[in-house]
C-alpha atoms as a PDB file:
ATOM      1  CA  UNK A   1     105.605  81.488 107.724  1.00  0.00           C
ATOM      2  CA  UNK A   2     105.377  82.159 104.293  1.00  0.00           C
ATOM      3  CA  UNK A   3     107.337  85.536 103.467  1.00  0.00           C
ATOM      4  CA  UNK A   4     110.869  83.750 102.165  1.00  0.00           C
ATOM      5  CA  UNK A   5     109.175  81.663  99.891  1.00  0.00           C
ATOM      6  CA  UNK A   6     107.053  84.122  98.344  1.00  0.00           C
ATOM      7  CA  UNK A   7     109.322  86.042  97.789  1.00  0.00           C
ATOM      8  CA  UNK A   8     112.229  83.559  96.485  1.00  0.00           C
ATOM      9  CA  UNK A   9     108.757  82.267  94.465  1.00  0.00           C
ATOM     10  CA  UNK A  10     108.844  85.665  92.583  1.00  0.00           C
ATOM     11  CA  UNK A  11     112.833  86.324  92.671  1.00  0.00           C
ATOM     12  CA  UNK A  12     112.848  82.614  90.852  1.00  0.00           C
ATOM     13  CA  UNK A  13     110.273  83.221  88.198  1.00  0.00           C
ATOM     14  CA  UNK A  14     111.919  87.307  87.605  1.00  0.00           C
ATOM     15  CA  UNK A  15     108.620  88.774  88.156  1.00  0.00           C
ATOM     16  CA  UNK A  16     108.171  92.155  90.134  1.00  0.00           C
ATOM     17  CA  UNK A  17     105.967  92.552  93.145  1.00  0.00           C
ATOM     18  CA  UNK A  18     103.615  94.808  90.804  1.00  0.00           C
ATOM     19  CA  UNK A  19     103.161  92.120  88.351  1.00  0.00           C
ATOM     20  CA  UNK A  20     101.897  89.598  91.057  1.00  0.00           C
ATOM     21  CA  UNK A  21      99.800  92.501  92.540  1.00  0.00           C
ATOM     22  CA  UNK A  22      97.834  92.583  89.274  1.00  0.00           C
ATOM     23  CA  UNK A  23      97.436  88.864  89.088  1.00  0.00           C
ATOM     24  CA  UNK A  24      95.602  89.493  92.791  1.00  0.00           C
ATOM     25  CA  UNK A  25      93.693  92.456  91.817  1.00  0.00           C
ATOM     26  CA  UNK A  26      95.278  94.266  94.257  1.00  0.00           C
ATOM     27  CA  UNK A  27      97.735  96.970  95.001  1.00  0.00           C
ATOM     28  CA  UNK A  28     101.711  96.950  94.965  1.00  0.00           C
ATOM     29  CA  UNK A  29     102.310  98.480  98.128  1.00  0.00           C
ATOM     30  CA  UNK A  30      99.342  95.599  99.730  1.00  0.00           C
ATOM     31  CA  UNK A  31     101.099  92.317  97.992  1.00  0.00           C
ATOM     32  CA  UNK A  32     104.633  94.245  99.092  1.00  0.00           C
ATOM     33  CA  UNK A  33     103.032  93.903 103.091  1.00  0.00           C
ATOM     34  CA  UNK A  34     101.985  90.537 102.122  1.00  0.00           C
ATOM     35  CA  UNK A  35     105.134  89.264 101.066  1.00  0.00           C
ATOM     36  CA  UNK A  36     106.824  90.563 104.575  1.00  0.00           C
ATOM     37  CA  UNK A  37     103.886  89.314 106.390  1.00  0.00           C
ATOM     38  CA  UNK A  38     103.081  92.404 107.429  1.00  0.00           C
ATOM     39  CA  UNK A  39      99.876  91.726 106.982  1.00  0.00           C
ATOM     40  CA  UNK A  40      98.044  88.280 106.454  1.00  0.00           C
ATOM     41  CA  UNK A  41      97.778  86.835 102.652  1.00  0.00           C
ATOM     42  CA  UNK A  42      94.282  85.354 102.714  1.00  0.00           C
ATOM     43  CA  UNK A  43      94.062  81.517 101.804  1.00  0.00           C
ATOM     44  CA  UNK A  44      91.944  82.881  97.873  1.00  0.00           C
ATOM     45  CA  UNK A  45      95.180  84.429  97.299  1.00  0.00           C
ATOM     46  CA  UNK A  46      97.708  81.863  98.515  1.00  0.00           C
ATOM     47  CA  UNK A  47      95.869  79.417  95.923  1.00  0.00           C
ATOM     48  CA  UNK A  48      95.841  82.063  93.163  1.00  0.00           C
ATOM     49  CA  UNK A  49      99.867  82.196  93.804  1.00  0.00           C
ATOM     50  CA  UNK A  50     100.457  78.212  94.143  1.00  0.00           C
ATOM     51  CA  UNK A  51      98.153  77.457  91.033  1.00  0.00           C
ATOM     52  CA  UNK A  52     100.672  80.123  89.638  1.00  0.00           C
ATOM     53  CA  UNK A  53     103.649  78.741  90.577  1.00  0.00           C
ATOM     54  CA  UNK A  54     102.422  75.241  90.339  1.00  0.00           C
ATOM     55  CA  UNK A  55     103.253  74.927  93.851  1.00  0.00           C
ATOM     56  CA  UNK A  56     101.604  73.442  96.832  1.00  0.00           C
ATOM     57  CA  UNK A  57     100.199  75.623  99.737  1.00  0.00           C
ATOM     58  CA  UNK A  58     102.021  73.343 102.023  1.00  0.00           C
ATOM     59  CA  UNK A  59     105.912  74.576 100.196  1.00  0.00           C
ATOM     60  CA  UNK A  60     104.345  78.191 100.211  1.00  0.00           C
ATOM     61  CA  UNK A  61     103.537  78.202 103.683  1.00  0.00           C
ATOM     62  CA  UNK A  62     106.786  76.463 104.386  1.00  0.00           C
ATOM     63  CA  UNK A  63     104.795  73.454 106.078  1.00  0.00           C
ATOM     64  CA  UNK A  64     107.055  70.889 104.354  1.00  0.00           C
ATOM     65  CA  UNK A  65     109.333  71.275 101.121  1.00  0.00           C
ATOM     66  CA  UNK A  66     107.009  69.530  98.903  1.00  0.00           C
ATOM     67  CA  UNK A  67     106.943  71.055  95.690  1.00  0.00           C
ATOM     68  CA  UNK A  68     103.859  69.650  94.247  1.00  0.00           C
ATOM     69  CA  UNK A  69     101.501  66.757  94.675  1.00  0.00           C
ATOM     70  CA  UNK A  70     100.710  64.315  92.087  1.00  0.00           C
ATOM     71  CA  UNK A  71      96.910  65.588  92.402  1.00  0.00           C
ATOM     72  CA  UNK A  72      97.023  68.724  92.907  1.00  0.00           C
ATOM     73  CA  UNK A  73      93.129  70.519  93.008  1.00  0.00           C
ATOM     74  CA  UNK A  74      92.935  73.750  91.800  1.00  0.00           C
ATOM     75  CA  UNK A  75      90.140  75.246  93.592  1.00  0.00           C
ATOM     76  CA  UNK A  76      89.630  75.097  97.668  1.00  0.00           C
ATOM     77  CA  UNK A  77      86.262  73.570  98.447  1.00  0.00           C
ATOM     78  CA  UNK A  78      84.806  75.121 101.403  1.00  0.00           C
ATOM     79  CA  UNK A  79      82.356  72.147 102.404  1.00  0.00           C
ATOM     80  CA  UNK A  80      85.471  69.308 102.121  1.00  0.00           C
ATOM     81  CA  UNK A  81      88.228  71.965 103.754  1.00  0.00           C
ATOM     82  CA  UNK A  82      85.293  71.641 106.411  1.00  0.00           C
ATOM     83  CA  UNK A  83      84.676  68.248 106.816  1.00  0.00           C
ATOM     84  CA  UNK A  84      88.681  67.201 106.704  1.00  0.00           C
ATOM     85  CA  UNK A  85      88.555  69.924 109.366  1.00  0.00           C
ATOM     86  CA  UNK A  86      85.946  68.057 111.600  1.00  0.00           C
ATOM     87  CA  UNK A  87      87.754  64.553 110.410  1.00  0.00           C
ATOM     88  CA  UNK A  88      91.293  65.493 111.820  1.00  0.00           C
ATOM     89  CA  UNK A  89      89.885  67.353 114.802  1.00  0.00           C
ATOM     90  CA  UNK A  90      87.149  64.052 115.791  1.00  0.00           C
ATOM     91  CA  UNK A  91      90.952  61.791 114.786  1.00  0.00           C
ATOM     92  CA  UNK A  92      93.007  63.813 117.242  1.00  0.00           C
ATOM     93  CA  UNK A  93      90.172  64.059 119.717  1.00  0.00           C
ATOM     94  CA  UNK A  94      89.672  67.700 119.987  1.00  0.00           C
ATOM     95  CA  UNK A  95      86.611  69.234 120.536  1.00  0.00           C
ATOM     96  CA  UNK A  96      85.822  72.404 118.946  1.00  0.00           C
ATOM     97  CA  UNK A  97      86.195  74.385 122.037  1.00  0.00           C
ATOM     98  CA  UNK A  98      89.377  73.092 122.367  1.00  0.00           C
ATOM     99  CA  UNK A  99      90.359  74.272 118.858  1.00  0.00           C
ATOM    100  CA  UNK A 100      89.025  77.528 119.740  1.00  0.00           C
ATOM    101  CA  UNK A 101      91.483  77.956 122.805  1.00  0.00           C
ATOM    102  CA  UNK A 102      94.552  76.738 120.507  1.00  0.00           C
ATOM    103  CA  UNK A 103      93.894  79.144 118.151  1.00  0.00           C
ATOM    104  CA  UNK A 104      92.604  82.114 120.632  1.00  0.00           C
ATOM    105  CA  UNK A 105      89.010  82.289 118.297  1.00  0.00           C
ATOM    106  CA  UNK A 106      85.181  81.383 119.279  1.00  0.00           C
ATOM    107  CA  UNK A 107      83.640  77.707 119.110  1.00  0.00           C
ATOM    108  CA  UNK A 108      80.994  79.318 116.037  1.00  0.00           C
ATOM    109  CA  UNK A 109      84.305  80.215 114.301  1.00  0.00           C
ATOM    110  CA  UNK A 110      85.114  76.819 114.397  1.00  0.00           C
ATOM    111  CA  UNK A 111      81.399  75.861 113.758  1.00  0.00           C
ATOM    112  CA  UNK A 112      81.405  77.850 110.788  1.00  0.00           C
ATOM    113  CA  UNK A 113      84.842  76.334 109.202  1.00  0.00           C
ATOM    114  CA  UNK A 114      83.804  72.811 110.374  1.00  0.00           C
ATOM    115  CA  UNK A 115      80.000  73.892 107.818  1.00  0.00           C
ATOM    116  CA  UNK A 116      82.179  75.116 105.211  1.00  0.00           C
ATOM    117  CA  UNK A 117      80.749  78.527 105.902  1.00  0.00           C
ATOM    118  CA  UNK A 118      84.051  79.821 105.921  1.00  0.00           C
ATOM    119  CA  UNK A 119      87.080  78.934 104.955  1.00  0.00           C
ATOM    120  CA  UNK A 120      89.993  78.682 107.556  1.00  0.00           C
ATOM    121  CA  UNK A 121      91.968  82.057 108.177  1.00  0.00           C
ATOM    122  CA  UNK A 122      95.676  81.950 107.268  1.00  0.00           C
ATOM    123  CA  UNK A 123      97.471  81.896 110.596  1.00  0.00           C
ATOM    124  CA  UNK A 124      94.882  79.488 111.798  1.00  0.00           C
ATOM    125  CA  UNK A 125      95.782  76.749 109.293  1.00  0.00           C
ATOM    126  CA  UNK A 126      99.325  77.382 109.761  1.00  0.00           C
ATOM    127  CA  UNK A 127      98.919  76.397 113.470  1.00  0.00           C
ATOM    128  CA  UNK A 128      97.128  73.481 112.510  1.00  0.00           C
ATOM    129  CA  UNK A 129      99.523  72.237 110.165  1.00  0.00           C
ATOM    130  CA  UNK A 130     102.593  73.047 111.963  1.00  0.00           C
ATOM    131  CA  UNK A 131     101.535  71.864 115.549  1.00  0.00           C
ATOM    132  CA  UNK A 132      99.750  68.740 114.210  1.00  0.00           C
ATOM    133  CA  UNK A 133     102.212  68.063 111.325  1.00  0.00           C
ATOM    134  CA  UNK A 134      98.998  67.804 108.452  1.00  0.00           C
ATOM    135  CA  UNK A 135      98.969  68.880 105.171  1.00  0.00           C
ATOM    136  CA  UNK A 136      96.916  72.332 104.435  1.00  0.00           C
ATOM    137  CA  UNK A 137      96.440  71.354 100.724  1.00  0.00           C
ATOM    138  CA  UNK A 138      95.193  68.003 102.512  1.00  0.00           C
ATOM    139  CA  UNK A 139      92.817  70.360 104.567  1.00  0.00           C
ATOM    140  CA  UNK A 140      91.521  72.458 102.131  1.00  0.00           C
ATOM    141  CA  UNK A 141      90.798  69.925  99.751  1.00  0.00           C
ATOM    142  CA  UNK A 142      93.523  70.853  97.138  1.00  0.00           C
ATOM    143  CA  UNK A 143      94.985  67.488  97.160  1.00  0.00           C
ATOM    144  CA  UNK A 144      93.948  63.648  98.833  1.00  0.00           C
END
C-alpha cells in the first residue's frame, strides 16, 4: 500500500526514520513499523507526511502517481470526507450495509464516517480507492 513510497519519500528527502518520528510525535521503532506496514499509519499522520512532502495522499498510498494537485487542502475535514463518502457511495449505488460487508466493518461504522464522526480508517480508504478507482485526497476533502 503505502510502505515503498514512504520510505523512497524519506530516502529522497535524506531524512532518517527518527527525524520523521519526531515530526509525528511518536517513537522511532513505531514510524519504523509504519513504514513496513507493520502496523497501520493513521490517515492524521499520512496528511502530516504529504503536507511534508508536498505530496498527495493518493501518490503516498500509491493510488495513482500523482504528485500533487493544483489545490491541494491542507487539513482533512471530517464533515466533507463524510459527505463525499455518502456522495460516491449514493453515485455507485451502495448502501451502507453493503459498504460494511466490502470492508468486513458495522453499518454505524459507516454511519459514523458518512456524519463525519470519524474519519475513515486507513485500509478502509485504500479499498475504496483502489476497488472504485477514486481519489482519497478527493474523499477526504484535501483536494476538489
Amino acid at each position: 500500500m503505502y510502505a515503498e513510497r514512504l520510505k523512497a519519500l524519506r530516502e529522497e528527502n535524506n531524512l532518517t526514520q527518527k527525524t520523521l518520528a519526531e515530526l509525528l510525535g511518536i517513537t522511532r521503532s513505531l514510524y519504523g513499523r509504519y513504514e513496513t506496514e507493520h502496523e497501520t499509519i493513521p490517515i492524521k499522520y499520512l496528511n502530516i507526511l504529504a503536507n511534508y512532502f508536498n505530496v498527495s495522499l493518493d501518490y503516498i498510498l500509491n493510488i495513482n502517481d500523482t504528485k500533487k494537485y493544483i489545490k491541494n487542502n491542507l487539513n482533512i475535514d471530517k464533515k466533507l470526507s463524510g459527505n463525499r463518502l455518502k456522495e460516491f457511495r449514493k453515485n455507485n449505488k451502495i448502501t451502507q450495509l453493503k459498504l460494511a460487508e466490502i470492508l468486513n466493518v458495522s453499518q454505524s461504522t459507516i454511519a459514523e464516517y458518512e456524519r463525519g464522526t470519524n474519519i475513515i480508517a486507513t485500509p478502509f480508504l485504500y479499498t475504496i480507492c483502489k476497488k472504485y478507482n477514486i481519489s482519497a485526497d478527493y474523499l477526504l476533502g484535501r483536494t476538489d
